[in-house]
N, C-alpha and C. Protein backbone atom coordinates (compact mmCIF):
# COMPACT_ATOMS: atom_id res chain seq x y z
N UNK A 1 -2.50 7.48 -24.04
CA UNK A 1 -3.81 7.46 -23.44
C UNK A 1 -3.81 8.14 -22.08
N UNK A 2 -2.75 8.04 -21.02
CA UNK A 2 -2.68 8.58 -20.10
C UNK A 2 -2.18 10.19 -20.11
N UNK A 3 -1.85 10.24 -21.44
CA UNK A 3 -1.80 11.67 -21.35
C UNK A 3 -2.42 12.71 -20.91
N UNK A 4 -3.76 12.25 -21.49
CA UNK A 4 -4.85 13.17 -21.09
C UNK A 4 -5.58 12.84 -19.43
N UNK A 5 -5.22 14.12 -18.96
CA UNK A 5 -5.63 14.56 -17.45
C UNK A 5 -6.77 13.88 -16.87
N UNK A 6 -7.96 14.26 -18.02
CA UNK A 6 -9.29 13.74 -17.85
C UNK A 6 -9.43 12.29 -17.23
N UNK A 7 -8.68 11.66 -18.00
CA UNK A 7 -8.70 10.11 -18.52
C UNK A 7 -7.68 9.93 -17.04
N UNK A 8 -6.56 10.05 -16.86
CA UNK A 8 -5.94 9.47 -15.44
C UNK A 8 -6.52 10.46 -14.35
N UNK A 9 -7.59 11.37 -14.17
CA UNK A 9 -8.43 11.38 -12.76
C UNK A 9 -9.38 10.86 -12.64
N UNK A 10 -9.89 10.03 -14.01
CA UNK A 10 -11.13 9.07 -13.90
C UNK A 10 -10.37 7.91 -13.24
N UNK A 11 -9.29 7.35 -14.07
CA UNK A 11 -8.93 6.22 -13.36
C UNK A 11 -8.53 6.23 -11.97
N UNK A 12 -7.97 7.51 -11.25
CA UNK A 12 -8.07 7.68 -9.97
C UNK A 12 -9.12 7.53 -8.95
N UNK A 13 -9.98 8.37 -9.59
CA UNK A 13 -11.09 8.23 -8.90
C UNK A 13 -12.17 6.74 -8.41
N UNK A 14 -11.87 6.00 -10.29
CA UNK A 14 -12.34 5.07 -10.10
C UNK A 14 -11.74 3.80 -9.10
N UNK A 15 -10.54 4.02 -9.18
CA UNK A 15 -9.33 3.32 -8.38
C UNK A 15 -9.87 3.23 -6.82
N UNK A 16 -9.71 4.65 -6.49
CA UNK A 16 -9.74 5.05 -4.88
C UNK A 16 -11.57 4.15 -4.59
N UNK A 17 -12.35 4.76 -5.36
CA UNK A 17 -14.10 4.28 -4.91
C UNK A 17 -13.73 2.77 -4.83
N UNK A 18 -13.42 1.63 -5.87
CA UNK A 18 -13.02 0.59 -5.63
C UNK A 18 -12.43 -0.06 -4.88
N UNK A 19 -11.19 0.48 -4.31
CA UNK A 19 -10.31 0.05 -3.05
C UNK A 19 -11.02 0.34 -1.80
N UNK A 20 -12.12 1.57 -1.81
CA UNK A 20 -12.66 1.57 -0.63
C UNK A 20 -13.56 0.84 -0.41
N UNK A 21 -13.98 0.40 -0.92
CA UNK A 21 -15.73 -0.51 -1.35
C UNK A 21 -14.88 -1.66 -0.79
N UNK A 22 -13.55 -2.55 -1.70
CA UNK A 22 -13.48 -3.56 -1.18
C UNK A 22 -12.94 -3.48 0.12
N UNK A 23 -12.03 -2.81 0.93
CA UNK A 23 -11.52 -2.43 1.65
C UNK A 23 -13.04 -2.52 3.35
N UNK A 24 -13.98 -1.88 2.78
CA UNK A 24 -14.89 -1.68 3.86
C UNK A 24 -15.92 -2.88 3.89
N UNK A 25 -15.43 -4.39 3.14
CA UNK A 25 -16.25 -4.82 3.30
C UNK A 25 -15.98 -5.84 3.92
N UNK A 26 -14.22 -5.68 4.20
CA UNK A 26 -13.63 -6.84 5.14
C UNK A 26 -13.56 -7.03 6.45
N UNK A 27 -14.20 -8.41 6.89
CA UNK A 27 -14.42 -8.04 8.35
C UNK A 27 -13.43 -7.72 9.43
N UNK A 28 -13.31 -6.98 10.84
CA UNK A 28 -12.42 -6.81 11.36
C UNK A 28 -11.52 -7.81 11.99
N UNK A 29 -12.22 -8.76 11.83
CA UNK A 29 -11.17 -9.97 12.29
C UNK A 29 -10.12 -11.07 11.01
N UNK A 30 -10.46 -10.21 9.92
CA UNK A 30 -9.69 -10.56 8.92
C UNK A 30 -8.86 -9.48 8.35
N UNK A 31 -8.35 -8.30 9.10
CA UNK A 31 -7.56 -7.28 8.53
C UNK A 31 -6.19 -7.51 8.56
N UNK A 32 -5.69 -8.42 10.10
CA UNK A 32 -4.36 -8.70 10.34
C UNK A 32 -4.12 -9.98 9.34
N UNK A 33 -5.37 -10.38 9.30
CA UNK A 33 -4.27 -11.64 8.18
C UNK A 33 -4.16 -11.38 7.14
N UNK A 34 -4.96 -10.07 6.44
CA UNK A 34 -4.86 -10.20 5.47
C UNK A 34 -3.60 -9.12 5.13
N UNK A 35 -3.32 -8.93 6.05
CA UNK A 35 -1.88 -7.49 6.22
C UNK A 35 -0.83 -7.88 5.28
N UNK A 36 -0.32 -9.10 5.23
CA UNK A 36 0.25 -9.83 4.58
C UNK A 36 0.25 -9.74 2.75
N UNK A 37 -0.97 -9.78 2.39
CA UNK A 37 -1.44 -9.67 0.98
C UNK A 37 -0.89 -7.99 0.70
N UNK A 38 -1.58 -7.28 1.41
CA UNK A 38 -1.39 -6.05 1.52
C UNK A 38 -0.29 -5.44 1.39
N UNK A 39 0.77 -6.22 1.91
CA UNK A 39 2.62 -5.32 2.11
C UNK A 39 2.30 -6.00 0.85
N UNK A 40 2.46 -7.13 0.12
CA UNK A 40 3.06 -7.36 -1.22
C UNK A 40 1.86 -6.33 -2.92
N UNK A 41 1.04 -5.90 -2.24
CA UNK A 41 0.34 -4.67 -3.33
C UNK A 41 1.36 -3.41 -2.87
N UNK A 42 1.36 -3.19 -1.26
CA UNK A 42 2.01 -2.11 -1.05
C UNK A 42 4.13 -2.50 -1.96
N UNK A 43 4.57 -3.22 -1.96
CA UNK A 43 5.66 -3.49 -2.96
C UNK A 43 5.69 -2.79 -3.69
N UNK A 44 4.79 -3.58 -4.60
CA UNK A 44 4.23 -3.20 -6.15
C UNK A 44 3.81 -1.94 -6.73
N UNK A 45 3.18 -1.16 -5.92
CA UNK A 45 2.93 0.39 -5.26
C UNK A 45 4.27 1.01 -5.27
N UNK A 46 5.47 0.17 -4.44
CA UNK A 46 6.91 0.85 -4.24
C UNK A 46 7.63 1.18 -5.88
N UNK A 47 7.23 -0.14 -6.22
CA UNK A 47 8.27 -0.65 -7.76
C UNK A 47 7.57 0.66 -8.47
N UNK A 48 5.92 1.08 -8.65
CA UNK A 48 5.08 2.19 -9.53
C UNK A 48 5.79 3.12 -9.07
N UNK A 49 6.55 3.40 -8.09
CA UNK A 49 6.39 5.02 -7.27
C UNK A 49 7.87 5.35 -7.80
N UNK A 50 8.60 4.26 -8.09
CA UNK A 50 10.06 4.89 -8.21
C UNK A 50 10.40 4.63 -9.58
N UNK A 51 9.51 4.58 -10.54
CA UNK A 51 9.71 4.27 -12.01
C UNK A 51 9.06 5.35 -12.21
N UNK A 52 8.04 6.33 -11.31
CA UNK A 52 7.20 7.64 -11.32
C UNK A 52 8.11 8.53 -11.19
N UNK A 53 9.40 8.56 -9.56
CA UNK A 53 9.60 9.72 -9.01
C UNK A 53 10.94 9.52 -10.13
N UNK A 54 11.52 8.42 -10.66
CA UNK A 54 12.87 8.26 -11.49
C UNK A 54 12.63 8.97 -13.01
N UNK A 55 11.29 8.68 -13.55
CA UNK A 55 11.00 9.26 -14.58
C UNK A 55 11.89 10.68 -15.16
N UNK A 56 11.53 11.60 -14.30
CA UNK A 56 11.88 13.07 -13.86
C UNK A 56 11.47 14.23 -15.41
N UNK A 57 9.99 13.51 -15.86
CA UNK A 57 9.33 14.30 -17.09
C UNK A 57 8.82 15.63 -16.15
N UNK A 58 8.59 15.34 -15.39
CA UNK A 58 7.65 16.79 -14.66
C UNK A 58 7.84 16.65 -13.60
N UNK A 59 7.85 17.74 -12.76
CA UNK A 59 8.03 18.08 -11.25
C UNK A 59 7.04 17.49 -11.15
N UNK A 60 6.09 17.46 -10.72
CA UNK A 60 4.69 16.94 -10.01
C UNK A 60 4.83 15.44 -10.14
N UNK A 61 5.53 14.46 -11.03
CA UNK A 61 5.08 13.43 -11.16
C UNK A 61 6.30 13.06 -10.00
N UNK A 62 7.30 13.14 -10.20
CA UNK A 62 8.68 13.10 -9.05
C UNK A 62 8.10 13.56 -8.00
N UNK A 63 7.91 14.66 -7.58
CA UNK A 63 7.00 15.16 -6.00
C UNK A 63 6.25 14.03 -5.86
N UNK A 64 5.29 13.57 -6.52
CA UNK A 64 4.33 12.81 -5.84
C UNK A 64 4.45 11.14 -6.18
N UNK A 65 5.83 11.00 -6.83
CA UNK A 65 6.13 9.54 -6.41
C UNK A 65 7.13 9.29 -5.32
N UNK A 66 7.68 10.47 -4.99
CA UNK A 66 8.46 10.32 -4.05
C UNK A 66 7.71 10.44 -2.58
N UNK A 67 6.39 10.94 -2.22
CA UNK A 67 5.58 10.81 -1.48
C UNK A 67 4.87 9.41 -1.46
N UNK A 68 4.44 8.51 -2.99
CA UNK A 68 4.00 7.30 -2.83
C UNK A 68 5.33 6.53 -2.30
N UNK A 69 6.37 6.91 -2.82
CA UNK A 69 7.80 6.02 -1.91
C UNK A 69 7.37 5.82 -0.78
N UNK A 70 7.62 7.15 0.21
CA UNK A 70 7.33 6.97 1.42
C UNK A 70 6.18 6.61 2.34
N UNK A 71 5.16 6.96 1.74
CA UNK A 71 3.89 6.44 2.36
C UNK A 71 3.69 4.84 2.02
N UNK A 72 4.32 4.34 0.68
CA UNK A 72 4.03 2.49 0.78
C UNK A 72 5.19 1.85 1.45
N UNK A 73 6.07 2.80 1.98
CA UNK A 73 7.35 1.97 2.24
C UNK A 73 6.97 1.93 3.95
N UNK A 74 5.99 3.08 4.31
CA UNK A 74 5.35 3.15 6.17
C UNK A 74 4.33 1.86 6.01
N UNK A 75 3.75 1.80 5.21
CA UNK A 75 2.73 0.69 4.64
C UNK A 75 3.26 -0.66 5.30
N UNK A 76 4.08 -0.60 4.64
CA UNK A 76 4.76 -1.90 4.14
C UNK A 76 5.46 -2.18 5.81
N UNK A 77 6.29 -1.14 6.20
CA UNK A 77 6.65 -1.56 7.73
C UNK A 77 5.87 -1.80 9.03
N UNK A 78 4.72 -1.40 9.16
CA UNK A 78 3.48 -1.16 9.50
C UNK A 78 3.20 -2.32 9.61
N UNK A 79 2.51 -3.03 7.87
CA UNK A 79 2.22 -4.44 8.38
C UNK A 79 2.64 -5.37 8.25
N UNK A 80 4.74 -5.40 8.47
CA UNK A 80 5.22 -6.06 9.00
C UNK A 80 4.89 -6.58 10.58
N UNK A 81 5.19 -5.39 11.23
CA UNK A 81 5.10 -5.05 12.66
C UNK A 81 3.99 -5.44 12.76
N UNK A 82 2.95 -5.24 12.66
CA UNK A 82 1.46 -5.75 12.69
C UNK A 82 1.30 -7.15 12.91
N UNK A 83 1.91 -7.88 11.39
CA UNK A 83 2.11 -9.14 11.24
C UNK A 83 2.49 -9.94 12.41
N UNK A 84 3.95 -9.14 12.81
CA UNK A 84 5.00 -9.97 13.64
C UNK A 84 4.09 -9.76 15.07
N UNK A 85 3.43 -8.63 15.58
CA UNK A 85 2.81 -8.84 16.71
C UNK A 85 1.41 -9.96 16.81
N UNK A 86 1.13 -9.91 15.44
CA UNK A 86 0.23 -10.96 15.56
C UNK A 86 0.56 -12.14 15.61
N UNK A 87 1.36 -12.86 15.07
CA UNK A 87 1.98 -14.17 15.35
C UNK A 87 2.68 -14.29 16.85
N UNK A 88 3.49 -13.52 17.43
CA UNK A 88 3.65 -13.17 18.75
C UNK A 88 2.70 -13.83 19.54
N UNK A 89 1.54 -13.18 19.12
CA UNK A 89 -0.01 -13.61 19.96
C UNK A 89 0.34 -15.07 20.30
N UNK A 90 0.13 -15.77 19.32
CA UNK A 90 -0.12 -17.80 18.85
C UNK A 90 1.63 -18.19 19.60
N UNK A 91 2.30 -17.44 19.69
CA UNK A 91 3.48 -18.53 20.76
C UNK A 91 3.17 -18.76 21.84
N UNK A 92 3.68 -19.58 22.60
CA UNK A 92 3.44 -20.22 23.77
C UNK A 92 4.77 -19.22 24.99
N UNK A 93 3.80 -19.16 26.13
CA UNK A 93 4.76 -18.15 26.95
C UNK A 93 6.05 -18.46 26.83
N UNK A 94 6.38 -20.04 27.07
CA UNK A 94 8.08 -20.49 26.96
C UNK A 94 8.78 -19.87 26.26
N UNK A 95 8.45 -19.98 24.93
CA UNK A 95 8.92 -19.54 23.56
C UNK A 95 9.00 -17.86 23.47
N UNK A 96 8.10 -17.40 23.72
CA UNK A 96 8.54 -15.79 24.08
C UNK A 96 9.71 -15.35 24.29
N UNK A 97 10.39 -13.75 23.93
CA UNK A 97 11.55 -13.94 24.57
C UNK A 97 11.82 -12.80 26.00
């Protein structure tokens, strides 16, 4: 079924309009918590990208899972760091280091 081109740039397309829709409808004071949810899709994203770039049926599919590698794996460190500065916030000066 995914063979055909047609059929996986619909599901792209439909993919990307969806993620943005839900994506723009979250308020800004719920982005850092929800950062969390986010690294574990961005994972899951990792596990798709290297069963893509490992495949090795076609250049293009390897090129461009080895680009989803790296862009969910910045993802993923991102909103670690994110995370960890936000909890940072909620310690008490003592506890700081």
């Amino acid at each position: 079924m995914l063979d055909d081109p047609a059929v996986a740039l619909t599901i792209l397309v439909l993919a990307l309009f969806v993620g943005f829709e839900v994506i723009a409808k979250v308020p800004p004071l719920l982005h850092t918590p929800l950062m969390s949810g986010s690294n574990a899709i961005s994972g899951i994203t990792i596990v798709g990208a290297l069963l893509a770039a490992g495949h090795e049926e076609r250049t293009l599919s390897t090129v461009l899972g080895f680009v989803a590698i790296v862009v969910a794996t910045i993802n993923v460190v991102g909103g670690f760091l994110v995370t960890n500065r936000m909890l940072a916030m909620f310690k008490r000066k003592r506890d700081r280091p």
